[in-house]
N, C-alpha and C. Protein backbone atom coordinates (compact mmCIF):
# COMPACT_ATOMS: atom_id res chain seq x y z
N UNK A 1 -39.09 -58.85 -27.09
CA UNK A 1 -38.40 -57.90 -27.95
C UNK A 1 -37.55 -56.98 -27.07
N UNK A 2 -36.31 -57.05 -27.43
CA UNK A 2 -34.96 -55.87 -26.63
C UNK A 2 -35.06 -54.82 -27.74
N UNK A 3 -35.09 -53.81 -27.04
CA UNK A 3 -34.97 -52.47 -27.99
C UNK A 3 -33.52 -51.48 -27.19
N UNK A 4 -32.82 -51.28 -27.99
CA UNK A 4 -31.88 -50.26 -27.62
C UNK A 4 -32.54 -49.27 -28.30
N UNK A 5 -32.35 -48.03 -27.39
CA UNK A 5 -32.73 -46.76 -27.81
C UNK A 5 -31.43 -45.29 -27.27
N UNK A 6 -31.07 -45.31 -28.25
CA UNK A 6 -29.72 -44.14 -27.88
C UNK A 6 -30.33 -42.95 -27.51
N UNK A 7 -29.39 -41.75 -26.60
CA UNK A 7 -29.81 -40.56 -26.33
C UNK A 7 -29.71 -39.30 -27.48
N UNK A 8 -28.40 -39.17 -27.17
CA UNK A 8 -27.71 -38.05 -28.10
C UNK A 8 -28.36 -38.12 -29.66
N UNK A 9 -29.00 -37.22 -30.13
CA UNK A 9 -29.32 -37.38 -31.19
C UNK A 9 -31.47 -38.07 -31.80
N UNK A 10 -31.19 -38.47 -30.87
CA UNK A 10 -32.51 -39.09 -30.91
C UNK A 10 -33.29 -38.58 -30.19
N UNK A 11 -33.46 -38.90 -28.63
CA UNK A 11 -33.77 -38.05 -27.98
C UNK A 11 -33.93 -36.77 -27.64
N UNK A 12 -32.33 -36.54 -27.53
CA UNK A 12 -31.84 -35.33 -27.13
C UNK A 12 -31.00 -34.44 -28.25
N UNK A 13 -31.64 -33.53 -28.27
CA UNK A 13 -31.01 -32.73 -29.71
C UNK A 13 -29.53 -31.86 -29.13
N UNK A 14 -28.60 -32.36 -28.06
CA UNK A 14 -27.91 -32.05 -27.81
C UNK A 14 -26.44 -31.10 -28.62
N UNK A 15 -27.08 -31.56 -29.85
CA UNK A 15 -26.04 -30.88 -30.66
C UNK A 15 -26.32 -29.25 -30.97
N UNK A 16 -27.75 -29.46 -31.00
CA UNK A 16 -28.26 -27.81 -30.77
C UNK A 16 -27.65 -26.83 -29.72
N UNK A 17 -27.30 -27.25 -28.51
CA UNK A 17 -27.08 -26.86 -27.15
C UNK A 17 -25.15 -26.68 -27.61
N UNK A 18 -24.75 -27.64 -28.33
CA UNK A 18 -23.04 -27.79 -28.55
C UNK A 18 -23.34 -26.37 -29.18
N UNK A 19 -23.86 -26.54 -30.51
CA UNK A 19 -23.84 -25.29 -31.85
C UNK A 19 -24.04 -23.48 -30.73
N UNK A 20 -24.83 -23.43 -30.05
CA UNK A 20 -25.25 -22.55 -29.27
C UNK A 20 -23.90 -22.30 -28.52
N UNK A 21 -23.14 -23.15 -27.83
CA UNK A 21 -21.81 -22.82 -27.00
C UNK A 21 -20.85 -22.59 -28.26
N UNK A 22 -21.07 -23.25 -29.11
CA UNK A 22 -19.97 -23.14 -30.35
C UNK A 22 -19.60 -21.82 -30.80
N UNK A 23 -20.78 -21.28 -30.92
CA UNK A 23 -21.28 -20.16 -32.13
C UNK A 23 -20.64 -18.96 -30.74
N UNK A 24 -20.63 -18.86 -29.64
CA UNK A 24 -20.52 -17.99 -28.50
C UNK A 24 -18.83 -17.82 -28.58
N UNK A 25 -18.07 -18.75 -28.90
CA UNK A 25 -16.66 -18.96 -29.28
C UNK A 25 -16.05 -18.95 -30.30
N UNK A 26 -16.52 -19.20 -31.53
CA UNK A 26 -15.68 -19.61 -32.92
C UNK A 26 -17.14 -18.73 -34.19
N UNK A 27 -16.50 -19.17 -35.31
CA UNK A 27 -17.43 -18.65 -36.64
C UNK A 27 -18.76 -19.64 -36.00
N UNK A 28 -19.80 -18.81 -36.90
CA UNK A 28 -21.77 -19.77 -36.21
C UNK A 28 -21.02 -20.81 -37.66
N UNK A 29 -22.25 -21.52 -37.20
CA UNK A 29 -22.22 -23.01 -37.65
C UNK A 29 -23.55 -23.39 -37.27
N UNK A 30 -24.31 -23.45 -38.20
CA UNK A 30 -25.74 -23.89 -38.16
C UNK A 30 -25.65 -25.63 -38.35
N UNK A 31 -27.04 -25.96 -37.30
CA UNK A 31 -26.96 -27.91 -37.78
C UNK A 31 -26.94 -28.24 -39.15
N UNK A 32 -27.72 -27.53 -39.88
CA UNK A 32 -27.86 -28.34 -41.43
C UNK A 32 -26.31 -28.25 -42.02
N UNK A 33 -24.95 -27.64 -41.22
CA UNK A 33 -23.90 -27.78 -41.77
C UNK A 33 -23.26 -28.88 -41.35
N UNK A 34 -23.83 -29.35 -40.16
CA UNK A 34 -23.14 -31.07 -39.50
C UNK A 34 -23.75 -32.13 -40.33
N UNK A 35 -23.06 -32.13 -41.69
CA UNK A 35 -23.31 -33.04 -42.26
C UNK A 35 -22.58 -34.61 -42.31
N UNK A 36 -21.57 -34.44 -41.52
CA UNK A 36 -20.98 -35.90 -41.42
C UNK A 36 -20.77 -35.95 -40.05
N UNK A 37 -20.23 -37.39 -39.55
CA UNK A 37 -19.91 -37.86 -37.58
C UNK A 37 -18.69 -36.75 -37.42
N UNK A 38 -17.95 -37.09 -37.98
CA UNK A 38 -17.04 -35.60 -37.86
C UNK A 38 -16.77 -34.79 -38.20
N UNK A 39 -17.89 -34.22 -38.54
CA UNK A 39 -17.90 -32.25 -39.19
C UNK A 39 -17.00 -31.37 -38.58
N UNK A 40 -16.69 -31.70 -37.29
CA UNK A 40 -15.74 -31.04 -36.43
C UNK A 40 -14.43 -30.70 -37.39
N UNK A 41 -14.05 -31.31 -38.22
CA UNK A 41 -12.68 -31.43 -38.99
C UNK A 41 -12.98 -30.34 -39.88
N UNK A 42 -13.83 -30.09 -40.52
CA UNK A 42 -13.94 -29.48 -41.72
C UNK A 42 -13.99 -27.67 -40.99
N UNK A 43 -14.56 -27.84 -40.21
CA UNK A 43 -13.95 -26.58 -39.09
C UNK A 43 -12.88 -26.03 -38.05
N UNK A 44 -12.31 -27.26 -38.41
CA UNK A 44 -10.94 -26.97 -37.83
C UNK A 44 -11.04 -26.93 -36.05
N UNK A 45 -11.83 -27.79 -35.00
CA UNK A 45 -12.03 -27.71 -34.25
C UNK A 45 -11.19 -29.14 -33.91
N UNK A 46 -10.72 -29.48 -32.48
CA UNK A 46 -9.98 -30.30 -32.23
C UNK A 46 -10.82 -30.83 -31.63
N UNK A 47 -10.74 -32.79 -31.86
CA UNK A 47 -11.71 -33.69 -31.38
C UNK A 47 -11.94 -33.60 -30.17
N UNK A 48 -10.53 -33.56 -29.01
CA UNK A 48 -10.64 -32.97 -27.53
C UNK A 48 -11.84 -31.80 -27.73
N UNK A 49 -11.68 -31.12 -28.51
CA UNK A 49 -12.52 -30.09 -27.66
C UNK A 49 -13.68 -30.02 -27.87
N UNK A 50 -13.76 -30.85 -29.19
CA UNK A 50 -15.21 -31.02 -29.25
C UNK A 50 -16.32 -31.92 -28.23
N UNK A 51 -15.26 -32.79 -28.34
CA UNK A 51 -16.34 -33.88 -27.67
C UNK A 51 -16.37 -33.79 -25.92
N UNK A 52 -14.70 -32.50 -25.55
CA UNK A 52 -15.24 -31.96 -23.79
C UNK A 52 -16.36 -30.88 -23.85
N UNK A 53 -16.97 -30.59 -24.90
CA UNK A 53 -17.74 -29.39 -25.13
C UNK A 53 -18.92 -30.02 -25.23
N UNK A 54 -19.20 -30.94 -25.58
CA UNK A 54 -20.62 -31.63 -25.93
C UNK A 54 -20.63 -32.07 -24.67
N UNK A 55 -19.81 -33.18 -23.99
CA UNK A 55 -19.72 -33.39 -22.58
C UNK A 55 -20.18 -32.61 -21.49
N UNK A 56 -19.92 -31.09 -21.97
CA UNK A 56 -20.23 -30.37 -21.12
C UNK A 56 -21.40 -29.87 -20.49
N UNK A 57 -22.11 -30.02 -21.94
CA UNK A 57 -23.36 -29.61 -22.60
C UNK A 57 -24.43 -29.99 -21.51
N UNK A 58 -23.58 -31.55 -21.23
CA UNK A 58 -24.93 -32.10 -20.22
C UNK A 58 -24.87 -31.77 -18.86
N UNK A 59 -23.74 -30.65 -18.93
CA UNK A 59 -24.11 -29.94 -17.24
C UNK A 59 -25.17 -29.35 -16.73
N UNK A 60 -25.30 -28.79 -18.56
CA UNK A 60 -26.73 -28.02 -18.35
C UNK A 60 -27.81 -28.91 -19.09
N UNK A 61 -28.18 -30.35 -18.58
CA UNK A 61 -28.96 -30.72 -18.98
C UNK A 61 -31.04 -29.98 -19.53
N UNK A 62 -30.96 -29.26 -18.52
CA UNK A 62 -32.81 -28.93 -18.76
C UNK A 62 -32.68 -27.91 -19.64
N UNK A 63 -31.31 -27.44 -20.12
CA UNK A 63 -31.46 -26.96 -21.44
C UNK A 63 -31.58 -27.39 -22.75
N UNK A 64 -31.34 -28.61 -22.79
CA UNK A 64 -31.06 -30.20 -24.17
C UNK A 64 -32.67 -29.34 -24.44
N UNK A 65 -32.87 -29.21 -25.81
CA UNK A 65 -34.24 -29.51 -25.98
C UNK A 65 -34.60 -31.04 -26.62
N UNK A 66 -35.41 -31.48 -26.55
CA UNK A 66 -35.80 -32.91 -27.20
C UNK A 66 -35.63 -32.60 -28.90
N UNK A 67 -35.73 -33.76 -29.30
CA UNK A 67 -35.41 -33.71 -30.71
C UNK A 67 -36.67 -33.56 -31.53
N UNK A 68 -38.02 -33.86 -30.58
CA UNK A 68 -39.36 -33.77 -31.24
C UNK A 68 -40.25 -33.95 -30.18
N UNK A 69 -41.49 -33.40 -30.20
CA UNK A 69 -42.56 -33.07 -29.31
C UNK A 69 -43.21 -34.61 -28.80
N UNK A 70 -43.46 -34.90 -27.80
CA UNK A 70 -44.20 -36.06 -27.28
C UNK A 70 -43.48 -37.19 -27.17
N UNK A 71 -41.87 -36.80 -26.65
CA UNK A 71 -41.30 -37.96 -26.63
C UNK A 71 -41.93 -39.17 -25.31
N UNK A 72 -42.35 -38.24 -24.72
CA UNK A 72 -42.83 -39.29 -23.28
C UNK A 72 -43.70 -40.10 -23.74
N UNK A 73 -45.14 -39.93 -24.44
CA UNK A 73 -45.76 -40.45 -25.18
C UNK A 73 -45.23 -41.74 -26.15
N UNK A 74 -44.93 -41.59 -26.68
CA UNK A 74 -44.13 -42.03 -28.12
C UNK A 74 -43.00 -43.56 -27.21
N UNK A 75 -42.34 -42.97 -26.42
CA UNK A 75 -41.64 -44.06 -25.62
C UNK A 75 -42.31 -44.93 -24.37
N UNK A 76 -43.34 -44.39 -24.31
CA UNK A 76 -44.65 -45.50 -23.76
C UNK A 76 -44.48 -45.96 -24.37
N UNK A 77 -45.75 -45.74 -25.82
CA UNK A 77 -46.15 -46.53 -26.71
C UNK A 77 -45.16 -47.44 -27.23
N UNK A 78 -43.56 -47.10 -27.54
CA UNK A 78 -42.92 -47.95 -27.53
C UNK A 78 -42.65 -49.02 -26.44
N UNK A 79 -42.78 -48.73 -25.53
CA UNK A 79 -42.70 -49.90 -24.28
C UNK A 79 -43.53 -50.65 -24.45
N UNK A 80 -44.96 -51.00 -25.13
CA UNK A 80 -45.32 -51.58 -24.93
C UNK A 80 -45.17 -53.12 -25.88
N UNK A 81 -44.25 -52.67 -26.76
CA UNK A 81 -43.79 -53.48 -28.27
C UNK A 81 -42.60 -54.47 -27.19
N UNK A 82 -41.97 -54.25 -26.06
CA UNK A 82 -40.88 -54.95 -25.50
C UNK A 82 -40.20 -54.23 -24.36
N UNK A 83 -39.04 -54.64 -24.26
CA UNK A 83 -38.11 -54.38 -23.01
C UNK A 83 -37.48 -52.75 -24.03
N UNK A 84 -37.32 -51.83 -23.55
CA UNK A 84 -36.66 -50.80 -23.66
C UNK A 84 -35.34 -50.30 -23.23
N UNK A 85 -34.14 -49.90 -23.46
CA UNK A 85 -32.90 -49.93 -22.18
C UNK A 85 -32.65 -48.47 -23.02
N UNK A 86 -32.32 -47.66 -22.73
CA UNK A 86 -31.56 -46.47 -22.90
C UNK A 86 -30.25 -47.20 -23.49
N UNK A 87 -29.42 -47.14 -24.48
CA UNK A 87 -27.84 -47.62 -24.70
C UNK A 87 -27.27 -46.24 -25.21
N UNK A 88 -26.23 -45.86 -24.81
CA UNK A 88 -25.89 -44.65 -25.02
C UNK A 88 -24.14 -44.54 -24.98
N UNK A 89 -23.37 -44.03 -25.38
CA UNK A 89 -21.98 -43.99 -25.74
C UNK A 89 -21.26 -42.33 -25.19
N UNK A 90 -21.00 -42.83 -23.93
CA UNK A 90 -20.36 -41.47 -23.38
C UNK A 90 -19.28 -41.48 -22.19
N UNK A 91 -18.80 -40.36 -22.09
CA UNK A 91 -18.13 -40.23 -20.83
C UNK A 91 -19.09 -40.30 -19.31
N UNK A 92 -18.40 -41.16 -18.74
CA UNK A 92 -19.72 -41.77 -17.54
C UNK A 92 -19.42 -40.48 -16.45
N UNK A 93 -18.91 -39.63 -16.79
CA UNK A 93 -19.29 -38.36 -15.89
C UNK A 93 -20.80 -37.71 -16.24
N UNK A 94 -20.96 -37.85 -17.39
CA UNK A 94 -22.15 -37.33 -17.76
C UNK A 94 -23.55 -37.93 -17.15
N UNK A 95 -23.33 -39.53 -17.07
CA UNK A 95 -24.65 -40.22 -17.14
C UNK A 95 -25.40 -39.89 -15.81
N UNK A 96 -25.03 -39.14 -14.92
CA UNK A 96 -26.28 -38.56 -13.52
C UNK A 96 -27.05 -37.55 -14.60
N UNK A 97 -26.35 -36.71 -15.21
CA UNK A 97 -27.08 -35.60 -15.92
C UNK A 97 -28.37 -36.14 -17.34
N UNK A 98 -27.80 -37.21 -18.06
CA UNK A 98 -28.53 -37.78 -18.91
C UNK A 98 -29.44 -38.62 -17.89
N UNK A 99 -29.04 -39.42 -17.00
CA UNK A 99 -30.63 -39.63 -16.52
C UNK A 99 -31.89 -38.63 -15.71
N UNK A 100 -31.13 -37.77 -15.31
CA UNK A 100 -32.12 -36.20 -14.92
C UNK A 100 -32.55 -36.19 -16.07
N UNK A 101 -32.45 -36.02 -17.34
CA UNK A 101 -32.79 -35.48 -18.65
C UNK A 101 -33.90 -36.35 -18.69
N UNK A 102 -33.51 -37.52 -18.83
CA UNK A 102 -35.05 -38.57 -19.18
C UNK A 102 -36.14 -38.71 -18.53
N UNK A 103 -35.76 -38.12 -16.97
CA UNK A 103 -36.54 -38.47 -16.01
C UNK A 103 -37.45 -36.90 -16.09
N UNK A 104 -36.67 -36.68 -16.24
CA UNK A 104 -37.10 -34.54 -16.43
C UNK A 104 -38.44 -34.79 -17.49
N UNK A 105 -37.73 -35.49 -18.53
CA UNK A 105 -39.20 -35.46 -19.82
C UNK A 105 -39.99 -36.99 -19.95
N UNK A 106 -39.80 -37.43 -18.74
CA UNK A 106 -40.39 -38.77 -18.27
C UNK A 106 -40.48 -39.68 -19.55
N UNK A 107 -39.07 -39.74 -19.73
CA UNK A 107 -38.57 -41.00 -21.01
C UNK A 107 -38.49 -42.62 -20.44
N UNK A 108 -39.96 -42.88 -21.29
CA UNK A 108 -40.00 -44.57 -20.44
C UNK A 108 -39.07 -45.59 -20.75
N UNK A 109 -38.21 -46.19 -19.92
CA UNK A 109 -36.98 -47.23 -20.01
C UNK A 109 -37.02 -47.98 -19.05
N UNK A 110 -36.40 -49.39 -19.38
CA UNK A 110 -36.28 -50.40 -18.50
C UNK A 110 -35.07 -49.95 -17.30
N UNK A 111 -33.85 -49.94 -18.26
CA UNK A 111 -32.29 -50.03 -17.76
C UNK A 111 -31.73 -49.04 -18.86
N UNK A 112 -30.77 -48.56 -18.22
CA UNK A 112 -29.89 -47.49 -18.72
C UNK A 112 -28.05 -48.41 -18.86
N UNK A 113 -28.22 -48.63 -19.91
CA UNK A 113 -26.37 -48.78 -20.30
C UNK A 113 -25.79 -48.10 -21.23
N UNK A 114 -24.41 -47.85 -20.41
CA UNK A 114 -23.41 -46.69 -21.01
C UNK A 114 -22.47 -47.82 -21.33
N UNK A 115 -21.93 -47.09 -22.59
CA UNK A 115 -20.62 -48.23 -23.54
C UNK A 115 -19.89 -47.01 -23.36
N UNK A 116 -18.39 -47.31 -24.23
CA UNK A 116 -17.27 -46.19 -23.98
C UNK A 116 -17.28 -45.55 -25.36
N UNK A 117 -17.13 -46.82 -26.26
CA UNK A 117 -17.57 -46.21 -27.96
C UNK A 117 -19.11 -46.98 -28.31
N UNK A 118 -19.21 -45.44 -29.33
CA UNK A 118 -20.43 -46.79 -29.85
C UNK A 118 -20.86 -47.34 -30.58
N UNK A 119 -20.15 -48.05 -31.68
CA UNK A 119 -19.70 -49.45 -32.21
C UNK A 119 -19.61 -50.18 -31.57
N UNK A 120 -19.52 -50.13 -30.00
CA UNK A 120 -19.38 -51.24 -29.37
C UNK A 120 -20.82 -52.05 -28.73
N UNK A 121 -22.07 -51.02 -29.12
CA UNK A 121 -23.20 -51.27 -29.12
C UNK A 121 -23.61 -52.46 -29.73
N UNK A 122 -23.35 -52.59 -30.73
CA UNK A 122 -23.20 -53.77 -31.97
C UNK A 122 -23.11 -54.84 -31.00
N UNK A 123 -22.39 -55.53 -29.94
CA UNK A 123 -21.90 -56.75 -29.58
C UNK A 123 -23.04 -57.22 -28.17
N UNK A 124 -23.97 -55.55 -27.91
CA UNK A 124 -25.32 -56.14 -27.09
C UNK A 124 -25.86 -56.86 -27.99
N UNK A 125 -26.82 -57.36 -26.72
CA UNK A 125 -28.01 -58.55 -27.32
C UNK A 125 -28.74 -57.64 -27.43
N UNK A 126 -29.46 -56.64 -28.47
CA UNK A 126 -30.87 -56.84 -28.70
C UNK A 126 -31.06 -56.54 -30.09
N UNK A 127 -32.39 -56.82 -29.94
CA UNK A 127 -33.45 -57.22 -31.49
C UNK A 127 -33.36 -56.27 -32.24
N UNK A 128 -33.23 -54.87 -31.82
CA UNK A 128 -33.37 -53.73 -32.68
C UNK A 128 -32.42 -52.65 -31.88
N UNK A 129 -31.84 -51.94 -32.71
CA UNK A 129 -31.52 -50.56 -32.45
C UNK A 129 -31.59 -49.45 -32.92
N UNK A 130 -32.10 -48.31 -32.11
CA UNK A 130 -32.61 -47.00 -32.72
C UNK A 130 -31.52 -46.32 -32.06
N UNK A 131 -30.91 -45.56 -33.44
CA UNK A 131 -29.45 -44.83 -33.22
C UNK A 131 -29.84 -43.66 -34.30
N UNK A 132 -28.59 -42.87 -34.12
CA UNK A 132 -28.97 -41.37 -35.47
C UNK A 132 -26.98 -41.86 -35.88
N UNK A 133 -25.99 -42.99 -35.07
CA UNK A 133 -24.78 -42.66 -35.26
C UNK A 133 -24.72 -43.69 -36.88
N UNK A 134 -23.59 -43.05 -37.90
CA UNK A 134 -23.57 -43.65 -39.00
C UNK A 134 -22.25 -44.70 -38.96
N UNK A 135 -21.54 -44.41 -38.38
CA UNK A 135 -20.89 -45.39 -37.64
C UNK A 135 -21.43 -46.70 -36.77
N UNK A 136 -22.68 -46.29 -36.00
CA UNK A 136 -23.13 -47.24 -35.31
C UNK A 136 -23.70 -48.35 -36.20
N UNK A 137 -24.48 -47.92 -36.98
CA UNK A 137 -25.05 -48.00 -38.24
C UNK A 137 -24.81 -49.13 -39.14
N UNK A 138 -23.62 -49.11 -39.59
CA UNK A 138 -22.76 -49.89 -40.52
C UNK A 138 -22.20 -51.12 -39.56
N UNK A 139 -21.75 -50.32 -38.04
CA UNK A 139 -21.50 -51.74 -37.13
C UNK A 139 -23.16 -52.53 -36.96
N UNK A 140 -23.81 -52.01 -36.39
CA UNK A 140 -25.12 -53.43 -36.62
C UNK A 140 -25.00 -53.75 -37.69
N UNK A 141 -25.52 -53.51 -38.60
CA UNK A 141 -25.40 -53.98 -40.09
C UNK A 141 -24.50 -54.86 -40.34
N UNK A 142 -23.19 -54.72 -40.76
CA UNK A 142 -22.18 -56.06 -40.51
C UNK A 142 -22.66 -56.99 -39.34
N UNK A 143 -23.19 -56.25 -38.53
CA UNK A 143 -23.25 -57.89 -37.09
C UNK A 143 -24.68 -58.20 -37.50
N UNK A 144 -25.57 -57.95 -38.43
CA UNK A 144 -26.89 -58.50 -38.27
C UNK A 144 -27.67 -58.24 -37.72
N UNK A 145 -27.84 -56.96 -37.26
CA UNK A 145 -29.13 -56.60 -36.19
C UNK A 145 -29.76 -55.63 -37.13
N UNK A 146 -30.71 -55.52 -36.68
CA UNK A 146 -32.02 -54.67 -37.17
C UNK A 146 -31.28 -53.03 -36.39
N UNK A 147 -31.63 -52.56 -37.44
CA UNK A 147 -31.47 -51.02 -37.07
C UNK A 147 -32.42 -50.08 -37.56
N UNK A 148 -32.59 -48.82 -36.68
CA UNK A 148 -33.80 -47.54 -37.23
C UNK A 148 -32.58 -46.81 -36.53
N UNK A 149 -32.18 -45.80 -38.06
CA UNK A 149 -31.47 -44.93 -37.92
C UNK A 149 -32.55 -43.58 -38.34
N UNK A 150 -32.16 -42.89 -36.87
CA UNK A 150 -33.14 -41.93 -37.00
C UNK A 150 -32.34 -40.56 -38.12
N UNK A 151 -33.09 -40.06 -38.87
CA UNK A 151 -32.44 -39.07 -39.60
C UNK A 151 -31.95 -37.83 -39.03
N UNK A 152 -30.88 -37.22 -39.27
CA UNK A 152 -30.03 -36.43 -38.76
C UNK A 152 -28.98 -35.83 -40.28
N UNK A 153 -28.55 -34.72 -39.62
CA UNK A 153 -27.99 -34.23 -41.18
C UNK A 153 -26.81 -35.04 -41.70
N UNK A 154 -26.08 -35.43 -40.25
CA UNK A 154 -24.73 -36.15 -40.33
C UNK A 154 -25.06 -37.47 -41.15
N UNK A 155 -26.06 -38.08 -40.93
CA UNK A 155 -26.06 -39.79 -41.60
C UNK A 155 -26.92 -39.43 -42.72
N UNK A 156 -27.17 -38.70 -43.51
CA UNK A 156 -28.07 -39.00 -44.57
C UNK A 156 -27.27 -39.31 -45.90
N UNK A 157 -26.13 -39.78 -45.86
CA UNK A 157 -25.09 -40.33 -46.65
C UNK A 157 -24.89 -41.71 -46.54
N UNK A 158 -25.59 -42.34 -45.82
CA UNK A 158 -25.85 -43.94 -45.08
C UNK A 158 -27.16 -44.88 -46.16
N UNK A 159 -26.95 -45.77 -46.66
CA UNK A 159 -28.35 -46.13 -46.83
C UNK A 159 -27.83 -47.40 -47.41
N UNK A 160 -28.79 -48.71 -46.89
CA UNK A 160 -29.00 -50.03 -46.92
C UNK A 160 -29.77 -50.56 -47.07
N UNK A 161 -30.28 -51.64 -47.91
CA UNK A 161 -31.35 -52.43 -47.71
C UNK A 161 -31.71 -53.12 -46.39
N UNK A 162 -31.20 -53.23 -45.47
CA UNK A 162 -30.71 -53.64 -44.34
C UNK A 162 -31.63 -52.58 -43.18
N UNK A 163 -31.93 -51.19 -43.61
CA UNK A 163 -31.54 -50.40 -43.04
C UNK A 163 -33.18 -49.80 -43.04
N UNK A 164 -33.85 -49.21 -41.87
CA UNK A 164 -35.08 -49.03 -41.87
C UNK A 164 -34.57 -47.19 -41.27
N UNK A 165 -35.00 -46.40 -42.15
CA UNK A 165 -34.71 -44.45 -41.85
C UNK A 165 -36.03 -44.42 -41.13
N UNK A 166 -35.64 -43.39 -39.98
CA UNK A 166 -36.73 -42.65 -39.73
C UNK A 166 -36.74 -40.80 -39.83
N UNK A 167 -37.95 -40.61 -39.68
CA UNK A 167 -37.57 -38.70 -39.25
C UNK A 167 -37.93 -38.65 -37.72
N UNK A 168 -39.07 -39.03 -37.32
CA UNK A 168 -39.49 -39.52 -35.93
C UNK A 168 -39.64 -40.52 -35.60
N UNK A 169 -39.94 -40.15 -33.85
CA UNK A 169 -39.37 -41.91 -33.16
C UNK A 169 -40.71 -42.26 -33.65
N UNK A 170 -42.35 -41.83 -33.59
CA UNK A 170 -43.66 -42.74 -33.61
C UNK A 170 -43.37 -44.07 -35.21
N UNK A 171 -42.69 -43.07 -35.84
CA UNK A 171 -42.15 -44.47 -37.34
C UNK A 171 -41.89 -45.72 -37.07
N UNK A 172 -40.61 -45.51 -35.51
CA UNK A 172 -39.81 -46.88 -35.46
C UNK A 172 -41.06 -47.51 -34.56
N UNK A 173 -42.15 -46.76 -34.00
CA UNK A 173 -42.75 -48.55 -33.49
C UNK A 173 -43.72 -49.11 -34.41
N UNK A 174 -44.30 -48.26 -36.01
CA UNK A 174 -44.13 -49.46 -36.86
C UNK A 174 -43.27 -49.72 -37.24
N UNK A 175 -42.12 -49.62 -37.50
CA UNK A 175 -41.32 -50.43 -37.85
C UNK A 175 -41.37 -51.94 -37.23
N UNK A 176 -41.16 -51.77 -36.37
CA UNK A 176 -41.05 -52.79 -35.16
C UNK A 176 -42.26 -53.69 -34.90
N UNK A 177 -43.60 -52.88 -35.17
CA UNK A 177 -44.55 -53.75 -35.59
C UNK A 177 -44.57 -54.76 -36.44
N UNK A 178 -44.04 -54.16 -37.55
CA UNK A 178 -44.92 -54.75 -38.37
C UNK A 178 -43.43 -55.82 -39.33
N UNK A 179 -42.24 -55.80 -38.80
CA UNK A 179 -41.26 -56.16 -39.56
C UNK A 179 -40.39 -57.36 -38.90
């Protein structure tokens, strides 16, 4: 069993850390208002700057808080269902700082791969993917792969028969058990 397991969002509640630099610059903007992939629009923020601002975010990685308690735990226990790889969709300036992050909260993984978009995740080989992107989402889905889209405010407008939701990661390794 290949498991992709994304950062941003799943892991790493990095958007908390964006909202926190956000709110220091522009009107606050609480998460439960990032209700779609690009909420950025509806605030009038420019995609450049959003996405060099989230980028940025991971300068200060040991500030990311995790997205939920016992991830080290939880991604054992997932290791032991198969091969694990980190797959993640970013600017590869970032990825020294995202692997400090995992290693910081001792996130168990095989291999770490960075794509440029991530729809383009869709065209790896593996069995399952655990993503929070709703975009990513709809690309497995058309290509046939198993997906656990972890819940997030942005994708809860997403839903498939196809499609296995979680709120936490301990869900997706039954999922994965038992499906």
């Amino acid at each position: 069993m290949k498991i992709a397991l994304d950062v941003d969002g799943v892991l790493a509640d990095v958007i908390i850390s964006w909202i926190n630099y956000s709110n220091s610059i522009r009107s606050h903007i609480s998460k439960n208002q990032v209700t779609d992939w690009e909420f950025w629009k509806k605030f009038d923020i420019d995609p450049f700057d959003f996405y060099s601002e989230l980028s940025s975010c991971w300068k200060h990685w040991k500030s990311i808080p995790t997205t939920q308690e016992n991830l080290s735990d939880i991604t054992k226990k997932l290791s032991t269902l198969g091969k694990i790889d980190i797959v993640t969709a970013r600017e590869r300036s970032t990825d020294s700082f995202v692997k400090n992050w995992l290693n910081y909260h001792d996130i168990s993984y095989d291999n770490y791969v960075s794509v440029i978009d991530g729809p383009m995740k869709a065209d790896l080989d593996y069995d399952v993917f655990i993503d929070d992107s709703p975009l990513n989402a709809i690309k497995f889905i058309e290509n046939n792969k198993k997906v656990i889209l972890y819940s997030q405010p942005w994708n809860q407008h997403i839903s498939d028969e196809k499609l296995f939701r979680i709120s936490n990661l301990s869900e997706a390794i039954k999922i994965i058990k038992f499906n």
